[in-house]
C-alpha atoms as a PDB file:
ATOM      1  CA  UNK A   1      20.048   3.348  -6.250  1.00  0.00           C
ATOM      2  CA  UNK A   2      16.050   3.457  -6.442  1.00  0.00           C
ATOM      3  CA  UNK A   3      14.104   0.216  -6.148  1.00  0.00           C
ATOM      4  CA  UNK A   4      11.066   1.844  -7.579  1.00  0.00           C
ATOM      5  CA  UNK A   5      10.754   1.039 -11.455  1.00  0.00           C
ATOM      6  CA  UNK A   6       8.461   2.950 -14.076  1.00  0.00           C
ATOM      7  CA  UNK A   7       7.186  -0.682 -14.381  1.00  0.00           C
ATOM      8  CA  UNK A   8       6.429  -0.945 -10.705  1.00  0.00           C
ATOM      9  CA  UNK A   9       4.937   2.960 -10.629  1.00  0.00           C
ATOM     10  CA  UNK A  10       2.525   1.395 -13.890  1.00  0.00           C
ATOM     11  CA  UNK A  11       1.493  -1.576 -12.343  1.00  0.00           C
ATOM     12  CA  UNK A  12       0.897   0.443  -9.041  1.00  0.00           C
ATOM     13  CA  UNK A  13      -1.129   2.999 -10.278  1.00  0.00           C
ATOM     14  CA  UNK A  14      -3.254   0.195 -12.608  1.00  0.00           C
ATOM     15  CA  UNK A  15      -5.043  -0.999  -9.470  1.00  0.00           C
ATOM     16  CA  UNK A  16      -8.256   1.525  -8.519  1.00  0.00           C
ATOM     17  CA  UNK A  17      -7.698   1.979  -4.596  1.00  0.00           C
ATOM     18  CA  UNK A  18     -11.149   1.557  -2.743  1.00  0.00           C
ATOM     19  CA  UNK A  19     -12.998   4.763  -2.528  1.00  0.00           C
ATOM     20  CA  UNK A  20     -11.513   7.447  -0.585  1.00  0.00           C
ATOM     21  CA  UNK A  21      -8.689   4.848   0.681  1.00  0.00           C
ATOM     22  CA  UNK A  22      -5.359   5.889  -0.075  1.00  0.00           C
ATOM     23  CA  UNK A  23      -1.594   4.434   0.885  1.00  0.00           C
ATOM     24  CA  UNK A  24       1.485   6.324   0.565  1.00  0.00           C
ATOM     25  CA  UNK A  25       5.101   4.413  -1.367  1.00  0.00           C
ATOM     26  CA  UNK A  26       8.552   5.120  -0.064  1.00  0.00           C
ATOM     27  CA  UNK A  27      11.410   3.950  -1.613  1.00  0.00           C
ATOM     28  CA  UNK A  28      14.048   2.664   0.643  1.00  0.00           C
ATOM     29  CA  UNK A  29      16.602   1.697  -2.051  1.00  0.00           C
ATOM     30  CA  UNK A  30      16.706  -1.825  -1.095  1.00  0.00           C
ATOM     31  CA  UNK A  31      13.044  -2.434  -0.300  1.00  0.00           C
ATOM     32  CA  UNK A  32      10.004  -0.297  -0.882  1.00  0.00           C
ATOM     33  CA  UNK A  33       7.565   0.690   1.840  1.00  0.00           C
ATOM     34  CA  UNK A  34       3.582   0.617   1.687  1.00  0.00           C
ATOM     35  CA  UNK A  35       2.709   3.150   4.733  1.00  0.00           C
ATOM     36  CA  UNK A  36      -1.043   2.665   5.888  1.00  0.00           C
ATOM     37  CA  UNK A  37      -2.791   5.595   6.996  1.00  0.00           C
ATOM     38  CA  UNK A  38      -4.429   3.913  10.941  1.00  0.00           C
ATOM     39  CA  UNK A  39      -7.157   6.587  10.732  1.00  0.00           C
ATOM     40  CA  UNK A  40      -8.449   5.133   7.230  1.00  0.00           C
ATOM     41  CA  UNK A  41      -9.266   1.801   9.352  1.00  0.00           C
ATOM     42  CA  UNK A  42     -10.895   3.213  12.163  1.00  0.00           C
ATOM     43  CA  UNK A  43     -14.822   2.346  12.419  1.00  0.00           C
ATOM     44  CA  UNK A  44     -14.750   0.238   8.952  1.00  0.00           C
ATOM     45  CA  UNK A  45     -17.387  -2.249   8.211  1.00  0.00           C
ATOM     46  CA  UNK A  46     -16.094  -5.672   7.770  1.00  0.00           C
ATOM     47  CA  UNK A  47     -16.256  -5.691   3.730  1.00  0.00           C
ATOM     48  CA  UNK A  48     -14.583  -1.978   3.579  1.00  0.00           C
ATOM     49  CA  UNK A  49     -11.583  -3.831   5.586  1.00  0.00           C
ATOM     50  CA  UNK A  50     -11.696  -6.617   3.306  1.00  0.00           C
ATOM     51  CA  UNK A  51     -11.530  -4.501   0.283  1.00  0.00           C
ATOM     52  CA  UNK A  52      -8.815  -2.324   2.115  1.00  0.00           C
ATOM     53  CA  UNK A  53      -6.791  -5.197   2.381  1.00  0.00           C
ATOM     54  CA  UNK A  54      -7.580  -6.931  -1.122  1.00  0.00           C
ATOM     55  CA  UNK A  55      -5.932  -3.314  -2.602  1.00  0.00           C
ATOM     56  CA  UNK A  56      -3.300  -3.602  -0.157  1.00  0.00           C
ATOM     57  CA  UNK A  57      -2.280  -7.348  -0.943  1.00  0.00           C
ATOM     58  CA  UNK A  58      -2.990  -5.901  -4.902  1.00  0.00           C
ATOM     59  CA  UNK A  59      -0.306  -3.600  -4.788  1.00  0.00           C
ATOM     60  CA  UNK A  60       2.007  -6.039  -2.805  1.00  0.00           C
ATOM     61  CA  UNK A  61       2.193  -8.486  -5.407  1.00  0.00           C
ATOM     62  CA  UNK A  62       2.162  -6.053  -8.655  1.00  0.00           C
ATOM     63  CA  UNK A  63       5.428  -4.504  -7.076  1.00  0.00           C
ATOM     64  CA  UNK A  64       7.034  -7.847  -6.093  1.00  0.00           C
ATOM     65  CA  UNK A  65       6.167  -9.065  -9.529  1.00  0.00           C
ATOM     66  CA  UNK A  66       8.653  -6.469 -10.732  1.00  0.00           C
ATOM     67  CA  UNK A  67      11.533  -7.214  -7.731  1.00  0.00           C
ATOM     68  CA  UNK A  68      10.510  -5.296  -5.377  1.00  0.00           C
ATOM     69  CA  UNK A  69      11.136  -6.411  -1.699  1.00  0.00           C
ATOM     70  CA  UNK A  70       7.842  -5.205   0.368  1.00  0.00           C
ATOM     71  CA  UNK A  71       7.011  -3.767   3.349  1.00  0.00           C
ATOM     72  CA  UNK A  72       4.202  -3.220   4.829  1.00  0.00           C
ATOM     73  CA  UNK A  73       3.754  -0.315   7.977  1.00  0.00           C
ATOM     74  CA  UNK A  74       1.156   1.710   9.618  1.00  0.00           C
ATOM     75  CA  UNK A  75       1.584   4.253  11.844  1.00  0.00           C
ATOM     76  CA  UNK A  76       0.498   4.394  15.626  1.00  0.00           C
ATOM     77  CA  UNK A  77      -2.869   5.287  15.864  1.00  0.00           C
ATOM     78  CA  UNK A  78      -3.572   8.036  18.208  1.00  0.00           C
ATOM     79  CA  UNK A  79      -6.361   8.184  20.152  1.00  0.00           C
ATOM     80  CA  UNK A  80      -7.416  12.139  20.827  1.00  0.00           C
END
């Protein structure tokens, strides 16, 4: 069974992500996953993190307003 409503996919897609600042959903039937790209918060000023995280927290709370159980990841970020 999905977790992931047409309601939640609405109010997801209603927020405007900060300018070239994308995050990926996965649906993990019992909770659903925000994955955080690491390289998209490399060398950010401090008001492009804050805005980063002001989406992120956005689309937190529009999906738990619907049910959803949250979770929040990034990858490792590796250094080349």
């Amino acid at each position: 069974m999905k977790m992931y409503t047409e309601e939640m996919a609405n109010s997801f897609h209603a927020i405007v992500p900060p300018q070239g600042f994308q995050v990926d959903l996965y649906d993990n039937s019992q909770f659903i996953t925000i994955m955080v790209n690491p390289n998209d918060l490399v060398d950010i000023s401090e008001e492009r993190g804050q805005e980063i995280i002001r989406y992120i927290m956005d689309v937190k709370e529009a999906l738990e307003k619907h049910g959803a159980i949250v979770l929040i990841v990034r990858e490792e970020l590796v250094q080349e």
